[in-house]
C-alpha atoms as a PDB file:
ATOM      1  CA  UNK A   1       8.849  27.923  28.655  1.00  0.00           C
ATOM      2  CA  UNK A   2       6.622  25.092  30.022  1.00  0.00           C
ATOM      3  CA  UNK A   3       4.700  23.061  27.144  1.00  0.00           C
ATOM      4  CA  UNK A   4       1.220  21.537  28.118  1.00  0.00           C
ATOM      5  CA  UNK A   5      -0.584  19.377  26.590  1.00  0.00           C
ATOM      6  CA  UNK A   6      -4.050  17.224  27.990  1.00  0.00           C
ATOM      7  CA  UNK A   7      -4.983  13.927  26.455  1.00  0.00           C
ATOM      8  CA  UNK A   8      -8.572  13.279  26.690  1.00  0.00           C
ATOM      9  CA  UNK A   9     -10.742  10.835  26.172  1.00  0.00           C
ATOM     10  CA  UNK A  10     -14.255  11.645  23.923  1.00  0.00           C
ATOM     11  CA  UNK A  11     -17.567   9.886  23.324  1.00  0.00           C
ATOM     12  CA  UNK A  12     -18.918  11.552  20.022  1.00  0.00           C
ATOM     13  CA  UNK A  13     -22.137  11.217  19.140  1.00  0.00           C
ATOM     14  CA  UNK A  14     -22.299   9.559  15.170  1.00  0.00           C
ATOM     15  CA  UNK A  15     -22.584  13.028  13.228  1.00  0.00           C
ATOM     16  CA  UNK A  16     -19.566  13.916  15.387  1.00  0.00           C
ATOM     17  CA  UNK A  17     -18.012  10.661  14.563  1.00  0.00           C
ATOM     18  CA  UNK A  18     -19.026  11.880  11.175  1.00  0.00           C
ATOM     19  CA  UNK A  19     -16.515  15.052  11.523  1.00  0.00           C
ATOM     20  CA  UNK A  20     -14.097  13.412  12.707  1.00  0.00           C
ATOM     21  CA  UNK A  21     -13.663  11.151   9.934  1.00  0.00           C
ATOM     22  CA  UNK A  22     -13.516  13.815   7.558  1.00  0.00           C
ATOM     23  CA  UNK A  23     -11.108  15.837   9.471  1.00  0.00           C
ATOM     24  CA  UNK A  24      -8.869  12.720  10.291  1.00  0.00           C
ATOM     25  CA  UNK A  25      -8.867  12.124   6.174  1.00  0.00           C
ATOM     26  CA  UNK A  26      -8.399  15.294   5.165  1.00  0.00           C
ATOM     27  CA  UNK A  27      -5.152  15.499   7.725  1.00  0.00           C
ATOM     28  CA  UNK A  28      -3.681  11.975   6.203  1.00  0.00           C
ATOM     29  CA  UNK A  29      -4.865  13.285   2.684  1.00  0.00           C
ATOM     30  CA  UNK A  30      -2.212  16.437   3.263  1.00  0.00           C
ATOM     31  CA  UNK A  31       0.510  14.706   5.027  1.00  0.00           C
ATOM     32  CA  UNK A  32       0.397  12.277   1.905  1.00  0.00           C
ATOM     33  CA  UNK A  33       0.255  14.815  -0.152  1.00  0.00           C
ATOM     34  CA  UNK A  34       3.084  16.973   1.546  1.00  0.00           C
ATOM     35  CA  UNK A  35       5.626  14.102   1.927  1.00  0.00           C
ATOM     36  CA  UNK A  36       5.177  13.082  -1.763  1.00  0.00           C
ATOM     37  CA  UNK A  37       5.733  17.333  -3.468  1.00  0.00           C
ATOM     38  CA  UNK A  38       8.911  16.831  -0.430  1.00  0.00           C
ATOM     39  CA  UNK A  39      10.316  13.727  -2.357  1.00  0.00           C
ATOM     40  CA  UNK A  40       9.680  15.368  -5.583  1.00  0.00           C
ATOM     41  CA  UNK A  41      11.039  18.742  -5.463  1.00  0.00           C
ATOM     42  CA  UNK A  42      14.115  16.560  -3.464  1.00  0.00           C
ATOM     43  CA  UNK A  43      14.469  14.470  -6.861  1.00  0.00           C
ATOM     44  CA  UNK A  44      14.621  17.658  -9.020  1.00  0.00           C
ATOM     45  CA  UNK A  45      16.124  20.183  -7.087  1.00  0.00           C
ATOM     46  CA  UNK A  46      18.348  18.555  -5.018  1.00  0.00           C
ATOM     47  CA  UNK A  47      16.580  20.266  -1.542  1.00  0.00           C
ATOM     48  CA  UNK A  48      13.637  19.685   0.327  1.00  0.00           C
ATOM     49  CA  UNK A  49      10.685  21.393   1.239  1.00  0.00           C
ATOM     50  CA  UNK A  50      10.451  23.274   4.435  1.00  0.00           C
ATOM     51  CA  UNK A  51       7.261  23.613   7.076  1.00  0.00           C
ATOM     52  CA  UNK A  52       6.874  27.330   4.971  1.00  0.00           C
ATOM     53  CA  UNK A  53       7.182  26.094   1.922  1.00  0.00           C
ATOM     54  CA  UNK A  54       4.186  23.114   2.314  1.00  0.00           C
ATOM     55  CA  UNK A  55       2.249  25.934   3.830  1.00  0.00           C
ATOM     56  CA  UNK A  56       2.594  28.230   1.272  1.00  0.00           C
ATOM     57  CA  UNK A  57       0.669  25.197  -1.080  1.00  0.00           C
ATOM     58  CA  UNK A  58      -2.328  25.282   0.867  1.00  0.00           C
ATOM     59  CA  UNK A  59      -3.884  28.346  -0.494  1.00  0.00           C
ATOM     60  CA  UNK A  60      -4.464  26.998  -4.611  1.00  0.00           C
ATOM     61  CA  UNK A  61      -4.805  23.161  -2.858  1.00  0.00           C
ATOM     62  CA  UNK A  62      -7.747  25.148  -1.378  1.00  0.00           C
ATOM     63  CA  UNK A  63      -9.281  26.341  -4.435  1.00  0.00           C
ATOM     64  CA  UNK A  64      -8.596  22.849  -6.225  1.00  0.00           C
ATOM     65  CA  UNK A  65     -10.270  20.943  -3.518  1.00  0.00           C
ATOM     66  CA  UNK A  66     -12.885  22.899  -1.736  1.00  0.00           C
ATOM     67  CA  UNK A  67     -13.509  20.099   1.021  1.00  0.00           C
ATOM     68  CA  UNK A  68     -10.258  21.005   2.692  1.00  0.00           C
ATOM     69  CA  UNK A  69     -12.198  24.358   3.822  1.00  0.00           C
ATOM     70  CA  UNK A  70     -15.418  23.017   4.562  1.00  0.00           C
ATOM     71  CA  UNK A  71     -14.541  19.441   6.577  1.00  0.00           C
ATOM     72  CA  UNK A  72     -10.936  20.627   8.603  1.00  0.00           C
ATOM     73  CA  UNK A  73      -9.797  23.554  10.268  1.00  0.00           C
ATOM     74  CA  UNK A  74      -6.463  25.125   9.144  1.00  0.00           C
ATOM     75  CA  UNK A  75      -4.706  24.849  11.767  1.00  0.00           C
ATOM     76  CA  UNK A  76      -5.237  21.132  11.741  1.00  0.00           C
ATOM     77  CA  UNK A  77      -3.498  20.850   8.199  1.00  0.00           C
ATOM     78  CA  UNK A  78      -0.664  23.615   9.362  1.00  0.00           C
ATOM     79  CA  UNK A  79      -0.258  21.118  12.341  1.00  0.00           C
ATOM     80  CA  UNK A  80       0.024  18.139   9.834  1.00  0.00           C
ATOM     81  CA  UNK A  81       2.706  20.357   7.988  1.00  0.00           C
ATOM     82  CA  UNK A  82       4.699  21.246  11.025  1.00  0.00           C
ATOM     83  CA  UNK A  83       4.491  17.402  12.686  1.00  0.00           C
ATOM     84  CA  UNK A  84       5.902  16.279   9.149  1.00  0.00           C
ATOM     85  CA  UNK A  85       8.469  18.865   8.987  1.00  0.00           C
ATOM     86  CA  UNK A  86       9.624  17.485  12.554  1.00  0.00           C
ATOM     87  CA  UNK A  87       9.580  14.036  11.111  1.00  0.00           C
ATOM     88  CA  UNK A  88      12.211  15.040   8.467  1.00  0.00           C
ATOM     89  CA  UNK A  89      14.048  16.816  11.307  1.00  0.00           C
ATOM     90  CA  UNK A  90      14.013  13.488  13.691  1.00  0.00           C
ATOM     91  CA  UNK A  91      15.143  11.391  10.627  1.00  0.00           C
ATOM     92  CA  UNK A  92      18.006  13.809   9.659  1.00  0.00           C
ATOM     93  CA  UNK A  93      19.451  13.849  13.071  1.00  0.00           C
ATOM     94  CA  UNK A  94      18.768   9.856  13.312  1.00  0.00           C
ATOM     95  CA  UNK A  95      16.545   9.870  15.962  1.00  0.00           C
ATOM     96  CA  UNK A  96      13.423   8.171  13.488  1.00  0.00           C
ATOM     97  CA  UNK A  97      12.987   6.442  10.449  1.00  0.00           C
ATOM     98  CA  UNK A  98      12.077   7.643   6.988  1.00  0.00           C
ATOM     99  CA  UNK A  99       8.584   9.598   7.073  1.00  0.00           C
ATOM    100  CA  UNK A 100       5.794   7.043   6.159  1.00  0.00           C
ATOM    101  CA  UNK A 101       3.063   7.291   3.767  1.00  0.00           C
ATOM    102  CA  UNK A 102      -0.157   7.070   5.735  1.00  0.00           C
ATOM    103  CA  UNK A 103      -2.729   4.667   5.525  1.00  0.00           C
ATOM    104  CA  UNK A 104      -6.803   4.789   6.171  1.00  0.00           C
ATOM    105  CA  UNK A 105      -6.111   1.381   8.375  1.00  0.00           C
ATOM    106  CA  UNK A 106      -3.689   2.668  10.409  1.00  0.00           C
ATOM    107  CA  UNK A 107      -3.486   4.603  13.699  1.00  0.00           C
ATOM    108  CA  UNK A 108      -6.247   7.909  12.975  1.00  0.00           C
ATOM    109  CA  UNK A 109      -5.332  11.251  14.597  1.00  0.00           C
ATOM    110  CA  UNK A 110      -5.537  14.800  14.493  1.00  0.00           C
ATOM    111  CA  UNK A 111      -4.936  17.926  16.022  1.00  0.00           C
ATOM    112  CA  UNK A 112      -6.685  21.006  17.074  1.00  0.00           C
ATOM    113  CA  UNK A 113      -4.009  23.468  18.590  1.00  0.00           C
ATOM    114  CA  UNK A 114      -5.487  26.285  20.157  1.00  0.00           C
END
C-alpha cells in the first residue's frame, strides 16, 4: 500500500483566515479535551481510552457545543482523535514523549483527509 500525502502552501484571503482559525481551535479544543477524559478514565479505571472510544464522545460533545458542527468538519476532529491515539501508541513503545496539552501560541494545524 503506498501512502501519499502533498504539503502545500496557501494564501487565504482574511474570511478564509477567518475559518481557519476556527477550525484550527476547534481541533486543539478536542485534542485537549480528548487527552484530559484519557488521563481521567486512566486514574479511575486503570485503562485508557482508545481512538473508538474518544469518537464515540463526539456525538453529545456535539449537542453540548454546537460550534463543533458549524466551524470544523468531522473528519478533522476524527483526525485529531486518531493523531492522539498514535501519540499514546509512539509513547508506549518509547518512540515520543508524553502527549502534550496544546496551546493557542504554539505550532497551529489541522487536517482535512479526504
Amino acid at each position: 500500500m503506498i501512502r501519499q500525502a502533498q504539503k502545500v502552501r496557501i494564501y487565504p484571503t482574511s474570511s478564509q483566515k477567518q475559518q481557519l482559525a476556527g477550525a484550527m481551535g476547534c481541533c486543539r479544543w478536542w485534542w485537549n479535551f480528548a487527552l484530559n477524559q484519557s488521563l481521567q478514565t486512566y486514574q479511575e479505571t486503570g485503562k485508557s481510552l482508545s481512538r473508538a472510544g474518544l469518537n464515540a464522545l463526539l456525538p453529545n460533545l456535539k449537542q453540548e457545543h454546537e460550534w463543533l458542527t458549524t466551524e470544523v468538519y468531522s473528519q478533522s476532529l476524527q483526525q485529531t482523535s486518531l493523531n492522539l491515539s498514535r501519540a499514546f501508541i509512539n509513547f508506549f513503545e518509547r518512540r515520543a514523549k508524553f502527549p502534550r496539552f496544546k496551546s493557542k501560541h504554539g505550532k497551529q494545524s489541522v487536517a482535512f483527509p479526504q
